[in-house]
Protein backbone atom coordinates (compact mmCIF):
# COMPACT_ATOMS: atom_id res chain seq x y z
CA UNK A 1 0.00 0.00 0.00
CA UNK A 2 1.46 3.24 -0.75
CA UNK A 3 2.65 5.22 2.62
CA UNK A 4 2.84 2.32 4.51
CA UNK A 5 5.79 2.15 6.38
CA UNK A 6 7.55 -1.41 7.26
CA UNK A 7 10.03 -1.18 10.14
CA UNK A 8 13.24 -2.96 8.60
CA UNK A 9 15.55 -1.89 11.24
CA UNK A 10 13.98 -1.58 14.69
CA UNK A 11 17.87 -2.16 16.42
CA UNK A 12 19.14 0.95 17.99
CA UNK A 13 23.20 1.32 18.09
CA UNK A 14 24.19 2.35 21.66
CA UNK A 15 27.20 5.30 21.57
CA UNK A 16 30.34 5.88 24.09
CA UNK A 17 31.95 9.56 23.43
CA UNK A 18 34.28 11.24 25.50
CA UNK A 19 32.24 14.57 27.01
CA UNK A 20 35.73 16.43 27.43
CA UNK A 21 39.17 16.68 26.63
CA UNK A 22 39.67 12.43 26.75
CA UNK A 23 40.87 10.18 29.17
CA UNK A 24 37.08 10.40 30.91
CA UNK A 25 37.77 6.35 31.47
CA UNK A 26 35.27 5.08 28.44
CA UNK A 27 37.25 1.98 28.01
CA UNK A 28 35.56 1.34 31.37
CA UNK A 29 32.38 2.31 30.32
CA UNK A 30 32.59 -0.11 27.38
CA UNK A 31 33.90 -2.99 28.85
CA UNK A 32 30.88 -2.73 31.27
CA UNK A 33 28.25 -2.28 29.07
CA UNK A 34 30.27 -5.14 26.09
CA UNK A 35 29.02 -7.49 28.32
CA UNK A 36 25.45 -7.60 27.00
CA UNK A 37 26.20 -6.65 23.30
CA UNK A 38 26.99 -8.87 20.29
CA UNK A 39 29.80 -6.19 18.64
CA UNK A 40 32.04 -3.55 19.71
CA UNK A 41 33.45 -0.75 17.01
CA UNK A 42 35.28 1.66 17.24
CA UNK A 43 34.93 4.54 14.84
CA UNK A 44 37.83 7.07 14.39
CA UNK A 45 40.98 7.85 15.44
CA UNK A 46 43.91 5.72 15.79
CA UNK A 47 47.01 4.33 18.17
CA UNK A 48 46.76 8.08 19.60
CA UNK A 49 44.11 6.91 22.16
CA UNK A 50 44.76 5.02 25.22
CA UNK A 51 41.89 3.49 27.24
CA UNK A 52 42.63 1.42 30.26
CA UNK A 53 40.28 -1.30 31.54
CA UNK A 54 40.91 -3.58 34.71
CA UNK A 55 39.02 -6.67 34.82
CA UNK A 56 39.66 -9.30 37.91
CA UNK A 57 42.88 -6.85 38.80
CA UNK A 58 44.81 -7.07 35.44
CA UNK A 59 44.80 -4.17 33.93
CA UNK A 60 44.82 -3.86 29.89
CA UNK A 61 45.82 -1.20 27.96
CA UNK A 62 44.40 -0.52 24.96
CA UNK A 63 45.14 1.91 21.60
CA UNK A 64 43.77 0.49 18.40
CA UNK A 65 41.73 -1.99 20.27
CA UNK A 66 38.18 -1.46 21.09
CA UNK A 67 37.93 -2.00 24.93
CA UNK A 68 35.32 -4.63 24.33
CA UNK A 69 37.84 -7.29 23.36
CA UNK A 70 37.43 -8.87 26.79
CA UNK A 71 34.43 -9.66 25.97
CA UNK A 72 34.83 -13.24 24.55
CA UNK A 73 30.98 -13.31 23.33
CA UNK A 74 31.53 -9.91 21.03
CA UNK A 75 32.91 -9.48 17.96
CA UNK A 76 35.23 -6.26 18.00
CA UNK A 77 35.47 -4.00 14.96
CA UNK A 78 38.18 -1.64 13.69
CA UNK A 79 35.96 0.76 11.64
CA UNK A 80 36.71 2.57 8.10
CA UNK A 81 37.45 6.11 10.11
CA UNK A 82 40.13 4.57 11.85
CA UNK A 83 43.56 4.81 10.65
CA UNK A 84 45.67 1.79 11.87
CA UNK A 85 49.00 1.41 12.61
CA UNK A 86 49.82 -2.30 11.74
CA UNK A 87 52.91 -2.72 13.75
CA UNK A 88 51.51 -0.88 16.86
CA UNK A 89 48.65 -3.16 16.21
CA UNK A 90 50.07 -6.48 16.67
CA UNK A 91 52.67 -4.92 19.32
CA UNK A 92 49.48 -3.94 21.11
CA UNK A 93 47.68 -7.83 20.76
CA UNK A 94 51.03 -9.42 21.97
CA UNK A 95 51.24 -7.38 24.80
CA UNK A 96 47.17 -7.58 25.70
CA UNK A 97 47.96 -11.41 24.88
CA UNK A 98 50.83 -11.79 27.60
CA UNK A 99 48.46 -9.84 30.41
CA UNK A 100 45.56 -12.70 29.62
CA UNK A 101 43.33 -11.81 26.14
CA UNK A 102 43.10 -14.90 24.56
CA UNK A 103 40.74 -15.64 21.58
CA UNK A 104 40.80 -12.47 19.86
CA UNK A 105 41.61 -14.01 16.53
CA UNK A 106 37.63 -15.20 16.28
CA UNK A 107 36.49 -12.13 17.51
CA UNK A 108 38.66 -8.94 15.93
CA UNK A 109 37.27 -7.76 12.42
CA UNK A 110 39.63 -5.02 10.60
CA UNK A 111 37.93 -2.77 7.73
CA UNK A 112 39.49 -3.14 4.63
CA UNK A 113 38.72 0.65 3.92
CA UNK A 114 40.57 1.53 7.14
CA UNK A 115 43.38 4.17 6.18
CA UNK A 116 46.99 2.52 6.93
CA UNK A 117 49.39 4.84 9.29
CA UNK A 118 52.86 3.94 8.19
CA UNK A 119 56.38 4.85 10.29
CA UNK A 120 57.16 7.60 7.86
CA UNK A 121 53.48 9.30 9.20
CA UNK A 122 55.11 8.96 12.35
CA UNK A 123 58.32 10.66 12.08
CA UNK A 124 56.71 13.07 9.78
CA UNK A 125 54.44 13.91 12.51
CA UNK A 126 57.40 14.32 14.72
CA UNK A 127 59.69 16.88 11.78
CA UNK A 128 56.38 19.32 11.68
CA UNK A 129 56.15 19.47 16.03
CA UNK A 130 60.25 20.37 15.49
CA UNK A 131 58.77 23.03 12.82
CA UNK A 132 56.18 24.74 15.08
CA UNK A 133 58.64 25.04 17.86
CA UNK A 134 57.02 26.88 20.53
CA UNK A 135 53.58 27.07 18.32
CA UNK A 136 53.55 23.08 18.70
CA UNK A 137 50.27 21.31 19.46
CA UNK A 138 51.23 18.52 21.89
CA UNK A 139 50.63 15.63 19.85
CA UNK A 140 51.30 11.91 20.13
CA UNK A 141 53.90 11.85 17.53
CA UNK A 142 51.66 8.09 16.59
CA UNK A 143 51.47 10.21 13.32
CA UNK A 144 47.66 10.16 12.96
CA UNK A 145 47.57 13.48 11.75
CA UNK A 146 50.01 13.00 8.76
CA UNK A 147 47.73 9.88 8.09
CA UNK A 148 44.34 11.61 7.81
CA UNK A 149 46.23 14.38 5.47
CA UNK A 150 47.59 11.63 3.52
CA UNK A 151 43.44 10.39 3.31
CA UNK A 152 41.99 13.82 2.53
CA UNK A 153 44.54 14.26 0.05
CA UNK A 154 44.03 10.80 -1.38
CA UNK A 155 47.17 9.32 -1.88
CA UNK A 156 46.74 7.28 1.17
CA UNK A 157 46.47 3.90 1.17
CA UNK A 158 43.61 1.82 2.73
CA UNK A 159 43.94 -2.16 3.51
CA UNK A 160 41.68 -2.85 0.74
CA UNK A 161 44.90 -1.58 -1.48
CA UNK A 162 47.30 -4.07 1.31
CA UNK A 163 45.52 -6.99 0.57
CA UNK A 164 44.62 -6.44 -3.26
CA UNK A 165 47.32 -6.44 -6.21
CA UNK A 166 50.62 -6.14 -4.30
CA UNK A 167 52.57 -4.72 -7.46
CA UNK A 168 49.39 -1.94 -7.52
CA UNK A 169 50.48 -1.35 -3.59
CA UNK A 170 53.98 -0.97 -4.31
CA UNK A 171 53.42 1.56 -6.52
CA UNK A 172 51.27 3.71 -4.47
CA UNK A 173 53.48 3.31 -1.61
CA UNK A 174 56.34 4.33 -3.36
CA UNK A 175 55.19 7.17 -4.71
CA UNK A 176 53.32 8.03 -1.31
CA UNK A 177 56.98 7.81 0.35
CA UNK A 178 58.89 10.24 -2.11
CA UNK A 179 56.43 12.33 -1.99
CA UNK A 180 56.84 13.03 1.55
CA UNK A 181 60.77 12.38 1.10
CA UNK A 182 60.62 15.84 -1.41
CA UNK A 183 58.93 17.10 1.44
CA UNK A 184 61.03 16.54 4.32
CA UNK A 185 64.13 16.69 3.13
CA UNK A 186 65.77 14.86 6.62
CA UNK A 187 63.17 11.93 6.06
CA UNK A 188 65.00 8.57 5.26
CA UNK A 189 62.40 5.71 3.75
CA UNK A 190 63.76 2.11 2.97
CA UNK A 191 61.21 1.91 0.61
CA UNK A 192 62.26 -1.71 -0.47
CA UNK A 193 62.55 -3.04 3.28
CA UNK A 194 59.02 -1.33 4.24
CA UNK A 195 57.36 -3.22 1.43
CA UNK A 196 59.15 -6.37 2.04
CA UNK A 197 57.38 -5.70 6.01
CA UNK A 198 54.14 -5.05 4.73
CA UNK A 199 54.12 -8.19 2.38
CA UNK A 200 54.46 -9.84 5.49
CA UNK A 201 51.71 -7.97 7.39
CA UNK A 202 49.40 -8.58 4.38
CA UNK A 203 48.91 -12.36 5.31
CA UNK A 204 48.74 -11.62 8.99
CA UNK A 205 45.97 -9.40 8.98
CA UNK A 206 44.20 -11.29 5.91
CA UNK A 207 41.89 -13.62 8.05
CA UNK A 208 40.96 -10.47 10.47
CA UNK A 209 39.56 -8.08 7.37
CA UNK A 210 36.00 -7.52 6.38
CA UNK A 211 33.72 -5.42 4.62
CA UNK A 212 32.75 -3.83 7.45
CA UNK A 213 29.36 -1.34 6.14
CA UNK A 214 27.50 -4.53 5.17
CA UNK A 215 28.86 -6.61 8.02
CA UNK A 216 27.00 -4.14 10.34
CA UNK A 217 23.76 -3.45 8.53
CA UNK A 218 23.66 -7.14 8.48
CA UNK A 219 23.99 -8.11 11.97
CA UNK A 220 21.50 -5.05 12.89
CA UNK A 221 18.84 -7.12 10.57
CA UNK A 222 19.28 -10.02 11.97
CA UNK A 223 18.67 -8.24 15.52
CA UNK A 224 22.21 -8.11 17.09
CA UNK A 225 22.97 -5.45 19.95
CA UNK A 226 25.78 -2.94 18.64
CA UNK A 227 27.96 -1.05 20.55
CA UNK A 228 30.39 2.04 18.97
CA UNK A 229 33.24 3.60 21.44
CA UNK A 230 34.27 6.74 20.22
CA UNK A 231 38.15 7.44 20.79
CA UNK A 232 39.47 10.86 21.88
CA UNK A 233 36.47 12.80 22.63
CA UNK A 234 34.57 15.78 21.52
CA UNK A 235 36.84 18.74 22.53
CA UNK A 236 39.39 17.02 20.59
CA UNK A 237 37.14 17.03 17.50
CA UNK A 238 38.89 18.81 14.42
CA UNK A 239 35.60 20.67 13.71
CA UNK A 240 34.09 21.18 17.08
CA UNK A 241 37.21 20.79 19.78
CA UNK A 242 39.53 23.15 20.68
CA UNK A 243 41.08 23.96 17.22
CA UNK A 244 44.16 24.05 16.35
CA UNK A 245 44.48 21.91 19.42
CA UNK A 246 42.53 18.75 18.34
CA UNK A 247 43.33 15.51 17.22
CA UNK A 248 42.67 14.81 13.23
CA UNK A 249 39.22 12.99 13.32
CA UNK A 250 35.79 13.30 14.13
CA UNK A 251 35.47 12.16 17.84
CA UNK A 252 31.82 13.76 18.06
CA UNK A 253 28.68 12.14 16.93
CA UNK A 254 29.11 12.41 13.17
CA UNK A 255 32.20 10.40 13.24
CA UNK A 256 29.94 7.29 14.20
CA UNK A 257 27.91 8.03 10.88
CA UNK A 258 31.12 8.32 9.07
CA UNK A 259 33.29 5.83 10.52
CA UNK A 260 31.59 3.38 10.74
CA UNK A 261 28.82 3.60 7.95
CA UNK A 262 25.48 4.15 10.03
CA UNK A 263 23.21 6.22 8.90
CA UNK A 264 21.42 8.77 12.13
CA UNK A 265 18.49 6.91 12.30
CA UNK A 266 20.12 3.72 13.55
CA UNK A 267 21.77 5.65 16.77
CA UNK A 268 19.17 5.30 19.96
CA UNK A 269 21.45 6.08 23.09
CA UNK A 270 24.54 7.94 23.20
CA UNK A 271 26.02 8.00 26.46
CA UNK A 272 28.51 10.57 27.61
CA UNK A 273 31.23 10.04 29.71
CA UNK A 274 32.68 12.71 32.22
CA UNK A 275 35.26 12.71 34.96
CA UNK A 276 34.37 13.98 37.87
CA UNK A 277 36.69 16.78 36.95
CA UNK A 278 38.59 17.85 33.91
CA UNK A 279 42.02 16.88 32.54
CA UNK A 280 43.70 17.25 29.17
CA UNK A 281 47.13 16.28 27.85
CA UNK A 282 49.29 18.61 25.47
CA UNK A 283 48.27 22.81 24.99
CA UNK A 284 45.73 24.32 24.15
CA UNK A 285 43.37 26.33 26.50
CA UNK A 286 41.94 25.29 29.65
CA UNK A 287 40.00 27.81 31.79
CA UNK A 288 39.75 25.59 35.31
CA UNK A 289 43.49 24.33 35.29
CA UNK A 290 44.88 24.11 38.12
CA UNK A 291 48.62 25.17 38.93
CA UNK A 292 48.27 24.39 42.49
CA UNK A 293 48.50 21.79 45.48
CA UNK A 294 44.70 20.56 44.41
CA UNK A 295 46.01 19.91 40.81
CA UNK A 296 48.94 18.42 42.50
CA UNK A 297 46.36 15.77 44.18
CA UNK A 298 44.10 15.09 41.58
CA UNK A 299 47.41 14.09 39.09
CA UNK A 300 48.37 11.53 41.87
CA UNK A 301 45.41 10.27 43.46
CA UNK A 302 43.81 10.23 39.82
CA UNK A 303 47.49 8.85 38.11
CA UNK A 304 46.77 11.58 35.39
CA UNK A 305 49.44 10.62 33.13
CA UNK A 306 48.25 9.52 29.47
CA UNK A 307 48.12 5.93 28.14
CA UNK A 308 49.52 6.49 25.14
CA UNK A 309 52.32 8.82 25.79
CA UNK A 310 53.12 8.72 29.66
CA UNK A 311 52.48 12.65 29.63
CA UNK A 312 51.42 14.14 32.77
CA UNK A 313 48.04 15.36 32.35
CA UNK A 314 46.41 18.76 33.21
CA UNK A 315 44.27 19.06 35.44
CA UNK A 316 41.52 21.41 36.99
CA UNK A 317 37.86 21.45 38.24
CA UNK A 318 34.61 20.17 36.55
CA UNK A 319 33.59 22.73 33.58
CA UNK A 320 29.93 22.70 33.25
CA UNK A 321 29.96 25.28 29.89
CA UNK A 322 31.93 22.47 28.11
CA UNK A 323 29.76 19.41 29.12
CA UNK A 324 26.79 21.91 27.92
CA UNK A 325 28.55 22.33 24.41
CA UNK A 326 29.50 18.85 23.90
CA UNK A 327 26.16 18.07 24.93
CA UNK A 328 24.15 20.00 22.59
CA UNK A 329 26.58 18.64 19.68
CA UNK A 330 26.55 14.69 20.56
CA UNK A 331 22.73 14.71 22.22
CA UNK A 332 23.69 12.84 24.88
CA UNK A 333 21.01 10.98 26.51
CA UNK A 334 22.94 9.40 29.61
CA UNK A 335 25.43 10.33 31.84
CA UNK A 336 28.39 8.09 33.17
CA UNK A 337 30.35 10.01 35.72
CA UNK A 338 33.84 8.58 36.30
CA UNK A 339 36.66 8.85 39.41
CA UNK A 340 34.51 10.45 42.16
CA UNK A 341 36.40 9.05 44.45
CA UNK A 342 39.50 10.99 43.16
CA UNK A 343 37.83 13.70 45.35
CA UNK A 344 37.15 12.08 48.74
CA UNK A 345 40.19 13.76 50.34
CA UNK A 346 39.02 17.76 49.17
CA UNK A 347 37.40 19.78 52.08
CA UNK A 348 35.98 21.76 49.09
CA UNK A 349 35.16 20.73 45.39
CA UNK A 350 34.56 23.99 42.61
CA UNK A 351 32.37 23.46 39.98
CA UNK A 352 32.55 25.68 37.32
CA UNK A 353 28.93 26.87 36.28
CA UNK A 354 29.58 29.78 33.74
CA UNK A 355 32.33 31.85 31.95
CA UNK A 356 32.41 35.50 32.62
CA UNK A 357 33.85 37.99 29.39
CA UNK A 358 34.44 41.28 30.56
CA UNK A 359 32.17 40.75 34.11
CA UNK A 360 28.84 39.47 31.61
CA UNK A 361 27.86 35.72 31.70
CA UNK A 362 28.78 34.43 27.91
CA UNK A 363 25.97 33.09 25.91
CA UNK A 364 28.06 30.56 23.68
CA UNK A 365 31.18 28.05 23.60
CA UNK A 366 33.94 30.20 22.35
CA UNK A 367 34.70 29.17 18.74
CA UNK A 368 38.27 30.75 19.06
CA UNK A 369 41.29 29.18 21.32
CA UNK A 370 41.96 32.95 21.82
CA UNK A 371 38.77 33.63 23.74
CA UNK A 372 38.52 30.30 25.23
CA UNK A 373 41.63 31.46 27.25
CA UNK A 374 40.59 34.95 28.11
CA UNK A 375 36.98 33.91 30.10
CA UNK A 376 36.77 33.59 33.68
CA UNK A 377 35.13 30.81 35.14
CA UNK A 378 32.39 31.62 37.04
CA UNK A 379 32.01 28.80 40.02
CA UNK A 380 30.11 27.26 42.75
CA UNK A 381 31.26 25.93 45.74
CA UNK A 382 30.41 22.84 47.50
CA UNK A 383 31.49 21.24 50.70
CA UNK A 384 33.26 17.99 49.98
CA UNK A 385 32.51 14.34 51.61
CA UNK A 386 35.89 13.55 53.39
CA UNK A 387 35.77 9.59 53.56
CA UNK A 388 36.39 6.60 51.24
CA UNK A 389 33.12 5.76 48.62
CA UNK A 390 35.60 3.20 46.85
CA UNK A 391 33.82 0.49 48.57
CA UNK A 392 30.00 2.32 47.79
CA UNK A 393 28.25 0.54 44.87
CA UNK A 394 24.80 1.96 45.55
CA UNK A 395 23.76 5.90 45.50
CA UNK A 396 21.71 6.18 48.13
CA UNK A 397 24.98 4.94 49.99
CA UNK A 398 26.77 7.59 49.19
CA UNK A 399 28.01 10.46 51.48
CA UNK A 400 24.81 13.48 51.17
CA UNK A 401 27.80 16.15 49.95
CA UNK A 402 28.81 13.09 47.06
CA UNK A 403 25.29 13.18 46.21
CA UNK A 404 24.73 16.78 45.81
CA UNK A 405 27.54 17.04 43.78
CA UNK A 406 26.76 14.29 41.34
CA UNK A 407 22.56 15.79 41.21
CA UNK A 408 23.53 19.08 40.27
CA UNK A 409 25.90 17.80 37.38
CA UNK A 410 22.30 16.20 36.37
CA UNK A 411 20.62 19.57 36.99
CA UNK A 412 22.71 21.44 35.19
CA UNK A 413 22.94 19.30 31.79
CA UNK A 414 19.43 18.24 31.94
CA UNK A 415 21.04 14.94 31.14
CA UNK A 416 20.32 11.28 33.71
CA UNK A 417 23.30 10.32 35.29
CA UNK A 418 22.98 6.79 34.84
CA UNK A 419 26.75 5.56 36.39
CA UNK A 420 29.22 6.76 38.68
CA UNK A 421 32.48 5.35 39.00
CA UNK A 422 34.05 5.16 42.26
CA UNK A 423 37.40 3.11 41.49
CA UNK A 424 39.09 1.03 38.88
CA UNK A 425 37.63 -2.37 38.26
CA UNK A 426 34.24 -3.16 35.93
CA UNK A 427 33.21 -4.16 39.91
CA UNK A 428 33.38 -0.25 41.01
CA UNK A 429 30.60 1.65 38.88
CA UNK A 430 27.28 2.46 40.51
CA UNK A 431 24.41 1.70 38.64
CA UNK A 432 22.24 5.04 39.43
CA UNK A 433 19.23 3.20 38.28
């Protein structure tokens, strides 16, 4: 009948995004909430992200990964927006491998139009931080932005081109490589030993590569639960983060679309994930930082230094004005609230509610890194809990003060906190519900 409407998709994909600057703890988050879905993706980014996840007191660090590979009922996806670093990759499944991950050759599914990051991206990526000098953004030096360039400029090279005609590959690569040898003048390539390598990876990574796009829509048909992990998170994003200081990739909403080949209509929840206050590694503005014996305690008692590159971390009190932001750009429709506990020792806990421009409240997110670093937060002050909630795994047995606090994040974000974290293991978040 014409304008009837037949439901072929009623699945809804369930979303993890960082809320802030990163390292909000969503390998947590998705490791908790693997354990009830059939696949894991992730979506963007690359061996630039770092998400730890303790399960049964071994700790696992992943890059490339999707923190779901614990899971040994999942299948775990490497999405098309990711750009993939093979040897990182199988440097990162022997050491996962040695800590206790077994199985994860029937369970790990590559894209083959996943960008490749190759060691020249790397120390390219390194030669332009050297150029910027004191202008430098803080990267990871993992050479994802080089990689993305390379893909936007397309002469990359995808594993579709890896595992098709080799002599087509060779040619590519070659060219790819002298073109950034012209370039960088100081860049050394052993063009004939790097393709000798990647012969070799080609057959390794064969058995793990898929079409990915179909593989999806397929297993949403057939009614299987899907779960996407964003990496970085949405200040990071090259269009909405903190620009120039961002990573190369869309770590907001639309890089699940893109990444990953879902159209909007198949995304139900999207859950945000927020520390209980703010960190960020490398420059870039940062109106609550704090250069004082509070950031001193969060670093430690939170072990703010980054996954990836070891770098101490930033750190400073809740902002409210970017949750709000990153909010009204992902639609979040949860909550997840990591490392309260971090702040059991404070006799007082800021939360920053506003920014101030010259003494008036501002009405938007400052587009410009310029501005973002002139406002003055505006904050509230609450009383803090002084004791241990490590051991708490219900709300209403939390300390009143921990409880204010974590109600008027939900106040002011009009968002349900749905999960607190109070420690490190998948045993130590608080279902809110």
């Amino acid at each position: 009948m014409i304008g009837e409407t037949k439901v072929t998709n009623p699945n809804k994909v369930t979303v993890v995004l960082g809320a802030q600057w990163g390292d909000e703890g969503k390998g947590k988050v998705v490791d908790m909430l693997a354990i009830t879905v059939d696949l894991v993706c992730r979506c963007q980014g690359g061996n630039n992200a770092g998400h730890t996840v303790v399960v049964e007191h071994q700790e696992y660090d992943f890059h490339l990964l999707p923190s779901g590979i614990i899971n040994p009922k999942c299948k775990s996806i490497i999405g098309n927006g990711v750009v993939v670093h093979l040897p990182d990759l199988f440097d990162e499944l022997e050491k996962n491998e040695s800590k206790g991950l077994v199985g994860w050759r029937d369970r790990l599914l590559i894209s083959d139009r996943a960008h490749l990051v190759f060691d020249f991206h790397q120390k390219v990526d390194g030669l332009q931080e050297l150029e910027k000098g004191r202008k430098s953004l803080g990267t990871t030096k993992k050479g994802i932005g080089p990689a993305y360039s390379s893909k936007a400029n397309r002469n990359g090279l995808r594993i579709a081109d890896l595992l098709g005609n080799f002599d087509s590959f060779k040619e590519k690569f070659t060219s790819l490589a002298n073109t950034y040898q012209k370039l960088f003048p100081d860049l050394t390539i052993d063009i004939e030993f790097e393709l000798q390598r990647y012969k070799n990876y080609a057959e390794q990574i064969r058995p793990l590569v898929v079409e990915t796009v179909s593989y999806l829509h397929s297993a949403l048909r057939e009614g299987k639960k899907v779960l996407v992990e964003g990496a970085n998170a949405a200040m990071l994003d090259i269009d909405f983060g903190t620009y120039p200081y961002v990573t190369s990739s869309n770590c907001s909403i639309g890089g699940v679309c893109t990444g990953l080949g879902l159209p909007p209509s198949t995304i139900g929840d999207v859950v945000g994930v927020v520390k209980a206050y703010t960190t960020r590694v490398g420059d870039g503005p940062f109106p609550t930082e704090l250069n004082d014996e509070i950031g001193n305690i969060l670093c430690e008692r939170g072990h703010e230094y980054g996954v990836t590159t070891k770098r101490k971390r930033r750190c400073g009190w809740l902002d409210i004005p970017v949750l709000l932001y990153t909010s009204m750009v992902n639609g979040y429709t949860a909550i997840c609230i990591t490392k309260l506990d971090i702040l059991d020792t404070l006799d007082e806990i800021n939360m920053c509610v506003s920014y101030l421009k010259n003494g008036s409240v501002l009405s938007y997110f400052p587009s410009s890194s310029d501005e973002l670093a002139s406002v003055q937060p505006n904050y509230v002050r609450m009383p803090g809990w002084k004791t241990s909630i490590e051991n708490i795994r219900k709300f209403n047995d939390l300390p009143q003060e921990a409880k204010d606090y974590v109600l008027k994040i939900q106040e002011l974000l009009s968002v349900p906190v749905k999960w607190i974290g109070v420690g490190k293991g998948r045993e130590s978040i608080i279902n809110v519900e």
